[in-house]
PDB file of N, CA and C in Angstrom:
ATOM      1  N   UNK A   1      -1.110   5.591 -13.743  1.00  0.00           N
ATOM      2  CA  UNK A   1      -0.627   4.325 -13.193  1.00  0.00           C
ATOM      3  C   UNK A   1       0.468   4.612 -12.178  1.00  0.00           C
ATOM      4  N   UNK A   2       0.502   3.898 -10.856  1.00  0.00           N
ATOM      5  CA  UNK A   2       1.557   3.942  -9.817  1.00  0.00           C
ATOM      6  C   UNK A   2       2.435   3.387 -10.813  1.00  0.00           C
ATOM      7  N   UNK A   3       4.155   3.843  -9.941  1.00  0.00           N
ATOM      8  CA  UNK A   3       5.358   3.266  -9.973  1.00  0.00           C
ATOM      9  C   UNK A   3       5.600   2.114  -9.430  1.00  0.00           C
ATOM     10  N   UNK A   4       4.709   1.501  -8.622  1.00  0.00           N
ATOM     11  CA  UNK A   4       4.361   1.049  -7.934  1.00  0.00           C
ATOM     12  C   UNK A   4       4.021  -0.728  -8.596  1.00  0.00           C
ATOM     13  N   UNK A   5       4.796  -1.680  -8.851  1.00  0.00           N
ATOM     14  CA  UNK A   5       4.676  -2.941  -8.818  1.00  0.00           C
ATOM     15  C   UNK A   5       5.687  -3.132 -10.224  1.00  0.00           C
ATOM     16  N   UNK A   6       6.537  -2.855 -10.305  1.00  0.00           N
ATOM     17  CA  UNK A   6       7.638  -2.754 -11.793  1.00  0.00           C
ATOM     18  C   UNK A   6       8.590  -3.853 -11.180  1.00  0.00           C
ATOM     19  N   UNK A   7       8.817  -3.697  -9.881  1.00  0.00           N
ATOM     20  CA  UNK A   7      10.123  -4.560  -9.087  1.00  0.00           C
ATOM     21  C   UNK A   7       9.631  -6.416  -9.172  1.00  0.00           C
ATOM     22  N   UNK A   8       8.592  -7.005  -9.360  1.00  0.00           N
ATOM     23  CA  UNK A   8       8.870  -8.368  -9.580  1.00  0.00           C
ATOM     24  C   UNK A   8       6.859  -8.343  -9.763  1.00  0.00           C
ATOM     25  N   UNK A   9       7.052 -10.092 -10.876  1.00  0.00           N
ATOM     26  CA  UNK A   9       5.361 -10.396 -11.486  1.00  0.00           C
ATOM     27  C   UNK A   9       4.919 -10.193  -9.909  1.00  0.00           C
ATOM     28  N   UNK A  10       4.691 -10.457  -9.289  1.00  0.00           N
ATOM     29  CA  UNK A  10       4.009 -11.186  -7.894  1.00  0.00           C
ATOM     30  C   UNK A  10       3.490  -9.636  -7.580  1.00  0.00           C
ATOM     31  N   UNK A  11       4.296  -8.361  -7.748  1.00  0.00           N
ATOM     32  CA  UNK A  11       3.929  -7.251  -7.023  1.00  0.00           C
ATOM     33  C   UNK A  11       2.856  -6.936  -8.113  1.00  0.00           C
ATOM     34  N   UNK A  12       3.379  -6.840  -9.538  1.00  0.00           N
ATOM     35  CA  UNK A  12       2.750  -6.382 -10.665  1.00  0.00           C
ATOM     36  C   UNK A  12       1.119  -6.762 -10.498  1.00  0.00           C
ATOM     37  N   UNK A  13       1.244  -8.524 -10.272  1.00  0.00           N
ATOM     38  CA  UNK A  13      -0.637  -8.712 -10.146  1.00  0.00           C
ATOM     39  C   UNK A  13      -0.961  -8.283  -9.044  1.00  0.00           C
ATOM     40  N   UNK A  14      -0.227  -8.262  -7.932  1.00  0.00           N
ATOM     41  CA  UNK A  14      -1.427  -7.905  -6.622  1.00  0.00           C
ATOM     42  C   UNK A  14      -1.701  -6.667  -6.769  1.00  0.00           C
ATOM     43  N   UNK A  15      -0.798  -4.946  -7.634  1.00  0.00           N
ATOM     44  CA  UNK A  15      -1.109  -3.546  -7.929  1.00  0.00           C
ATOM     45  C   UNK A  15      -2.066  -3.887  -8.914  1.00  0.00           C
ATOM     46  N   UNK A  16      -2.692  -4.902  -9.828  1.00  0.00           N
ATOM     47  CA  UNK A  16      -3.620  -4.774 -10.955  1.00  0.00           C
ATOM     48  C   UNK A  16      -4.916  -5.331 -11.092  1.00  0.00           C
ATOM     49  N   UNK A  17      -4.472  -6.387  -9.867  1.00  0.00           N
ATOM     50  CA  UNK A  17      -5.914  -7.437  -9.971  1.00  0.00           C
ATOM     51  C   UNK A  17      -6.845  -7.250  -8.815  1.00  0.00           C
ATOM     52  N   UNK A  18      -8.089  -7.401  -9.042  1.00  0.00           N
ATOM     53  CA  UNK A  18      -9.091  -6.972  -8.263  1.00  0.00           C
ATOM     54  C   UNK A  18      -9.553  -9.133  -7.942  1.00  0.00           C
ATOM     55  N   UNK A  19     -10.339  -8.917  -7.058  1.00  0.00           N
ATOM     56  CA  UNK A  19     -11.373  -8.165  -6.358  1.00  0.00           C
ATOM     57  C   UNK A  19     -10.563  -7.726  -5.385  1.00  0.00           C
ATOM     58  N   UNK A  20     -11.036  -6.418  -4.321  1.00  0.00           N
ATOM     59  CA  UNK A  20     -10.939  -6.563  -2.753  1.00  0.00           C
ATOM     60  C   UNK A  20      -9.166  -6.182  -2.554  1.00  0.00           C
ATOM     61  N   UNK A  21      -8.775  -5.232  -3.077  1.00  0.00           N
ATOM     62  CA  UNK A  21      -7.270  -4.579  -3.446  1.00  0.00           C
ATOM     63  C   UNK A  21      -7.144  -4.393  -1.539  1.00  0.00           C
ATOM     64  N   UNK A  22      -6.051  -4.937  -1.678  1.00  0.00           N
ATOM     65  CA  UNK A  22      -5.463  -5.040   0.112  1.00  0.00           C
ATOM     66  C   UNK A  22      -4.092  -4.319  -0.110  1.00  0.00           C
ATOM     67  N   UNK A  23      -3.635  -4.135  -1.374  1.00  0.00           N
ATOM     68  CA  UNK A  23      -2.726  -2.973  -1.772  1.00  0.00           C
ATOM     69  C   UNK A  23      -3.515  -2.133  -2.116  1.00  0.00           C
ATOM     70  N   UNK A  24      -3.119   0.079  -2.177  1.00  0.00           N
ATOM     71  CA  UNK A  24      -3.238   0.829  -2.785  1.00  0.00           C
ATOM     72  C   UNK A  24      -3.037   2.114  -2.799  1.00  0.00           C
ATOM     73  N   UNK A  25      -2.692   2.927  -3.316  1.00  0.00           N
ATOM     74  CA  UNK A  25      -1.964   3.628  -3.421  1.00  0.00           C
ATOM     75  C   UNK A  25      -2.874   5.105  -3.573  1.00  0.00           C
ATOM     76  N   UNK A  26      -2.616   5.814  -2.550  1.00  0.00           N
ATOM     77  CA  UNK A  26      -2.935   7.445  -1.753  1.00  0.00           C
ATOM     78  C   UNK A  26      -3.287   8.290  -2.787  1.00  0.00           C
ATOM     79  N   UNK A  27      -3.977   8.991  -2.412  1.00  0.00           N
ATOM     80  CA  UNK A  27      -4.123  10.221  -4.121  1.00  0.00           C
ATOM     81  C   UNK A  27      -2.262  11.077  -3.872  1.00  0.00           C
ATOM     82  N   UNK A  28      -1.719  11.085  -2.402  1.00  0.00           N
ATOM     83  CA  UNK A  28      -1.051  11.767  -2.404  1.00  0.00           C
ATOM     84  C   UNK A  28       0.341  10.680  -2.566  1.00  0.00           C
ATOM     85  N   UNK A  29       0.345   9.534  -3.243  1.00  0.00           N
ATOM     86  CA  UNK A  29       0.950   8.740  -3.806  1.00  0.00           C
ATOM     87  C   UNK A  29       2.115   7.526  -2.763  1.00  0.00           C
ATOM     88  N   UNK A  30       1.583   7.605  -1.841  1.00  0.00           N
ATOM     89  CA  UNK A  30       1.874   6.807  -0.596  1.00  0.00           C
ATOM     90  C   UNK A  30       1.206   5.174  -0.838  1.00  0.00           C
ATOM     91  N   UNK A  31       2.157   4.465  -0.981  1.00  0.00           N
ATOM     92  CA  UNK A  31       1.324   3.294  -0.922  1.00  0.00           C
ATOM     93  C   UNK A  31       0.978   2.459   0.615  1.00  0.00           C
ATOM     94  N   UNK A  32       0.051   1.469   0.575  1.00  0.00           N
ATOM     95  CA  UNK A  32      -0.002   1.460   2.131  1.00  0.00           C
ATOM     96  C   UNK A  32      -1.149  -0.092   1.529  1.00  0.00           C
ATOM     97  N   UNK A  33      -1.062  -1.053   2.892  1.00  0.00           N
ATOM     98  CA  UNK A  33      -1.126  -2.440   2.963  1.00  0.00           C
ATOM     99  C   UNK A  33      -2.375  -2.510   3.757  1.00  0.00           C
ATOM    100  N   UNK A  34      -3.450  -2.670   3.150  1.00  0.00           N
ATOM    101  CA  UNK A  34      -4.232  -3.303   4.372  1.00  0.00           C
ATOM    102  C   UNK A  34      -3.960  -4.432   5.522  1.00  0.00           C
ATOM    103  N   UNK A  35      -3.780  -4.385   7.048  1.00  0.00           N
ATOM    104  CA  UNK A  35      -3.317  -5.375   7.261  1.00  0.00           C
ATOM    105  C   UNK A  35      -4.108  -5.452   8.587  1.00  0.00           C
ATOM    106  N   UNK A  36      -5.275  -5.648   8.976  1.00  0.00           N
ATOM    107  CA  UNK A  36      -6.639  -5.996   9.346  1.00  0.00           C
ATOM    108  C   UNK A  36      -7.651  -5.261   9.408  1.00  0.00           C
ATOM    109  N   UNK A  37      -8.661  -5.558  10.018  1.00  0.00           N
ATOM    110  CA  UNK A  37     -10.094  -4.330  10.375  1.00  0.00           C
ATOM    111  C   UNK A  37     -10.569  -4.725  11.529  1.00  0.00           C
ATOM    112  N   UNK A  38     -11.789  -4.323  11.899  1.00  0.00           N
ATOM    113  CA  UNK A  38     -12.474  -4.462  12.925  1.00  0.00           C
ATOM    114  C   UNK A  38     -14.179  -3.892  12.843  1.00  0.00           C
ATOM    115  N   UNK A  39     -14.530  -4.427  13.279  1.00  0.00           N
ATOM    116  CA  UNK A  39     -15.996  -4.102  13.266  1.00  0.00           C
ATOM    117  C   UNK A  39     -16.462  -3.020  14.193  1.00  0.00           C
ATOM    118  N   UNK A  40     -16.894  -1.920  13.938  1.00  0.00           N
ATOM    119  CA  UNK A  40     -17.026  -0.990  14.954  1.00  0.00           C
ATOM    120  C   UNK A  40     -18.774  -0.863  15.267  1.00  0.00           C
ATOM    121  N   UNK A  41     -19.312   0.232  15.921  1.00  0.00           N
ATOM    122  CA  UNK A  41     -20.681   0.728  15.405  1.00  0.00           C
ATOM    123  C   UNK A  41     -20.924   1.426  14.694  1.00  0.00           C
ATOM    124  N   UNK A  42     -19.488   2.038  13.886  1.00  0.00           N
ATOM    125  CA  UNK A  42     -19.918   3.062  12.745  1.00  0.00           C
ATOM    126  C   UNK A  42     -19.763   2.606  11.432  1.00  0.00           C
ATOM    127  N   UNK A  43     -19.680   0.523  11.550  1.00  0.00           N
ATOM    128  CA  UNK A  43     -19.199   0.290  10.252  1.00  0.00           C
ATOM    129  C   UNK A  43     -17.557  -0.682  10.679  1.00  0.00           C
ATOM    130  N   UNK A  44     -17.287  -1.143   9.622  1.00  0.00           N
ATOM    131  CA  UNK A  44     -15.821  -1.662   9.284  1.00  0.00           C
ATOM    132  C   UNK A  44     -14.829  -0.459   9.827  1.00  0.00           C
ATOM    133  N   UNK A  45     -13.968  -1.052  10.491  1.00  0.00           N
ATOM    134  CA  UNK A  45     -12.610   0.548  10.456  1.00  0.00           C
ATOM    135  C   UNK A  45     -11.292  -0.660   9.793  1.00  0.00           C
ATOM    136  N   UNK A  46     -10.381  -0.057   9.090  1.00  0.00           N
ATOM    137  CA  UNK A  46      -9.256  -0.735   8.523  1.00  0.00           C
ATOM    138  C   UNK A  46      -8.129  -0.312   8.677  1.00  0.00           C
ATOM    139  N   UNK A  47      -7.340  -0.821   9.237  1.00  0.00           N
ATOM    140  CA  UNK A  47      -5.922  -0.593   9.923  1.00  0.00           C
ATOM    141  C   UNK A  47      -5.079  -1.024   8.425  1.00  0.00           C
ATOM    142  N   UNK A  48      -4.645   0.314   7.972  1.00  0.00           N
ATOM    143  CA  UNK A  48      -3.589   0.521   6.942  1.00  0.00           C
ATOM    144  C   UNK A  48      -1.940   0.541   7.489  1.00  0.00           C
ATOM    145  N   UNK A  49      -0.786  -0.064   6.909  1.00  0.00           N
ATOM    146  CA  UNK A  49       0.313   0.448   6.929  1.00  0.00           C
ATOM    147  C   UNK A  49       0.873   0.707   5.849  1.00  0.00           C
ATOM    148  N   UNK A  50       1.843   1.747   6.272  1.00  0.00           N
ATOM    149  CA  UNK A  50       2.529   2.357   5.013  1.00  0.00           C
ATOM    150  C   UNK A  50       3.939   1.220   4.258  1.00  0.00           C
ATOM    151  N   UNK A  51       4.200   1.077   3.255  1.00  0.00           N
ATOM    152  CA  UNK A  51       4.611  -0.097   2.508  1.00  0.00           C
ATOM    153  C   UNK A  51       5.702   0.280   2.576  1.00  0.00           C
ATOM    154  N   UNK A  52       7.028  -0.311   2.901  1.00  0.00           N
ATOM    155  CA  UNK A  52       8.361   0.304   2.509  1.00  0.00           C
ATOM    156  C   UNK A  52       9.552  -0.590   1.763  1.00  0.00           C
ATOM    157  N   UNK A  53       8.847  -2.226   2.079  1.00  0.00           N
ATOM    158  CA  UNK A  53       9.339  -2.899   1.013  1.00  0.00           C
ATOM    159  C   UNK A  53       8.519  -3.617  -0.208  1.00  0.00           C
ATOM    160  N   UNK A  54       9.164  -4.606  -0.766  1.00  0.00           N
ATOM    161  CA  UNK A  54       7.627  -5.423  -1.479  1.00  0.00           C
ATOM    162  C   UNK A  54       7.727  -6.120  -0.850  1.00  0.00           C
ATOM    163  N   UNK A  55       6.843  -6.764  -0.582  1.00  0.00           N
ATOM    164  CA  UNK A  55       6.411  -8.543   0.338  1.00  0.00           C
ATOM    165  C   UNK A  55       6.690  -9.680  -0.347  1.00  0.00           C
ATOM    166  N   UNK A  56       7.329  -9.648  -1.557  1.00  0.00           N
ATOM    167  CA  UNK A  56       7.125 -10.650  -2.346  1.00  0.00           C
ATOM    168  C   UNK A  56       8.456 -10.566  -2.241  1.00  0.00           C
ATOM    169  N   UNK A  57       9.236  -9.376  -3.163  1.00  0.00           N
ATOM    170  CA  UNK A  57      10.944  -9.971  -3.344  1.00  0.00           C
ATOM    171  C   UNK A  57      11.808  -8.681  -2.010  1.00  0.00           C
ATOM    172  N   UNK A  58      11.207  -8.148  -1.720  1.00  0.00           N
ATOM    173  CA  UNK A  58      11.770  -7.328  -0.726  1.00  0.00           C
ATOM    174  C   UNK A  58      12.513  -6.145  -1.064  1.00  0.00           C
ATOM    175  N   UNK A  59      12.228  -5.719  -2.344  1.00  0.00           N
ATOM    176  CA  UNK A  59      12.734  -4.376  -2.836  1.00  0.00           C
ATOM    177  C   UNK A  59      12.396  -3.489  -2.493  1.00  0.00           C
ATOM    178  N   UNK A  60      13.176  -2.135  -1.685  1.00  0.00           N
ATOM    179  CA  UNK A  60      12.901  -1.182  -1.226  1.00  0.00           C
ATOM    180  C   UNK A  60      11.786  -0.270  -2.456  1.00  0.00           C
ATOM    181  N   UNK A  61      10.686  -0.120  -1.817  1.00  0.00           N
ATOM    182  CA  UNK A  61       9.550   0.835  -2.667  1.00  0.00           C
ATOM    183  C   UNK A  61       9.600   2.463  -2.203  1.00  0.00           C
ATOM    184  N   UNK A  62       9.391   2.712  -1.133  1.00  0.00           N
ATOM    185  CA  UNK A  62       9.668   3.844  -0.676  1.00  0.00           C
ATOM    186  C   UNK A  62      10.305   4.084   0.831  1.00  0.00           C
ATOM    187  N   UNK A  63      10.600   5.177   1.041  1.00  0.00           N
ATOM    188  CA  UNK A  63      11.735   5.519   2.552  1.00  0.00           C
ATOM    189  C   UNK A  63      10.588   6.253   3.097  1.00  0.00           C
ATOM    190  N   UNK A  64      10.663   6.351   4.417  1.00  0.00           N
ATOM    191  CA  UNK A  64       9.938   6.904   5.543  1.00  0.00           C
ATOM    192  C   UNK A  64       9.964   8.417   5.134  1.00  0.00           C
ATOM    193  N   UNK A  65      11.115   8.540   4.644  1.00  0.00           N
ATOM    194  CA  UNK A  65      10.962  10.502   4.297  1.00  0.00           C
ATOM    195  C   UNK A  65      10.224  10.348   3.689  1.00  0.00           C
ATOM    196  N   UNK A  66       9.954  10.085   2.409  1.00  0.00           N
ATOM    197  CA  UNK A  66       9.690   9.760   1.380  1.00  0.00           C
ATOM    198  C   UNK A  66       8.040   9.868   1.512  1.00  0.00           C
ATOM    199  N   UNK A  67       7.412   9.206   2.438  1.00  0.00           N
ATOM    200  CA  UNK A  67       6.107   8.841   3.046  1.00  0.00           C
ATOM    201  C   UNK A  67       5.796  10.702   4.062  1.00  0.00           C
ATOM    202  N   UNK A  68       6.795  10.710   4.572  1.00  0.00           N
ATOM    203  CA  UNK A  68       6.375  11.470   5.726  1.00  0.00           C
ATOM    204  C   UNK A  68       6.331  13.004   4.224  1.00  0.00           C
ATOM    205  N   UNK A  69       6.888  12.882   3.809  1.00  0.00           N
ATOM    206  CA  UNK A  69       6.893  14.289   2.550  1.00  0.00           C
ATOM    207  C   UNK A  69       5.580  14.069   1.690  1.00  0.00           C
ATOM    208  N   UNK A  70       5.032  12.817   1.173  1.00  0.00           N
ATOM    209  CA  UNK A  70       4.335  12.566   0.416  1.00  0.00           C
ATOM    210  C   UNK A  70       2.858  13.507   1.331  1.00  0.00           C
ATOM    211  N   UNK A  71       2.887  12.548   2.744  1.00  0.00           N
ATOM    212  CA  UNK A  71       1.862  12.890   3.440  1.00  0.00           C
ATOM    213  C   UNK A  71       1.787  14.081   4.214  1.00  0.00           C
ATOM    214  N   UNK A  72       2.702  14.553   4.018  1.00  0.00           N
ATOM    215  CA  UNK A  72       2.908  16.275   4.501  1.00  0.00           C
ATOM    216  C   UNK A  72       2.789  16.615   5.737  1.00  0.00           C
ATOM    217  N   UNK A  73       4.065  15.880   6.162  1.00  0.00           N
ATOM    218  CA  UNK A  73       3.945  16.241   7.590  1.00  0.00           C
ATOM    219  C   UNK A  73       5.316  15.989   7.827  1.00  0.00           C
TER     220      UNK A  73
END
């Protein structure tokens, strides 16, 4: 289980409840927001960002180091 939705209910259901998760969280433990797509010819493409507060109460989740270390670079 992520660390990931402990900071308020609102974060808790959108990390648990399905269908169609527009939150989720990296094997390399980065969480990140779906926040549109586009229709290509190879299929759907989905424009992810990386999460750094919650959207709901605004508690810092993770720092840019934090992301940039996770994702190794």
């Amino acid at each position: 289980m992520s660390s990931f939705g402990g900071c308020c209910g609102d974060m808790k259901d959108a990390m648990t409840s399905p269908p169609e998760k527009l939150l989720r969280v990296e094997a390399n433990g980065v969480l990140y927001l779906t926040v549109g797509y586009a229709n290509t010819e190879q299929g759907v493409g989905w424009f992810d960002q990386a999460v750094l507060f919650c959207p709901f109460c605004g508690t810092a989740l993770q720092s840019r180091a934090d992301i940039q270390h996770r994702a190794g670079a």
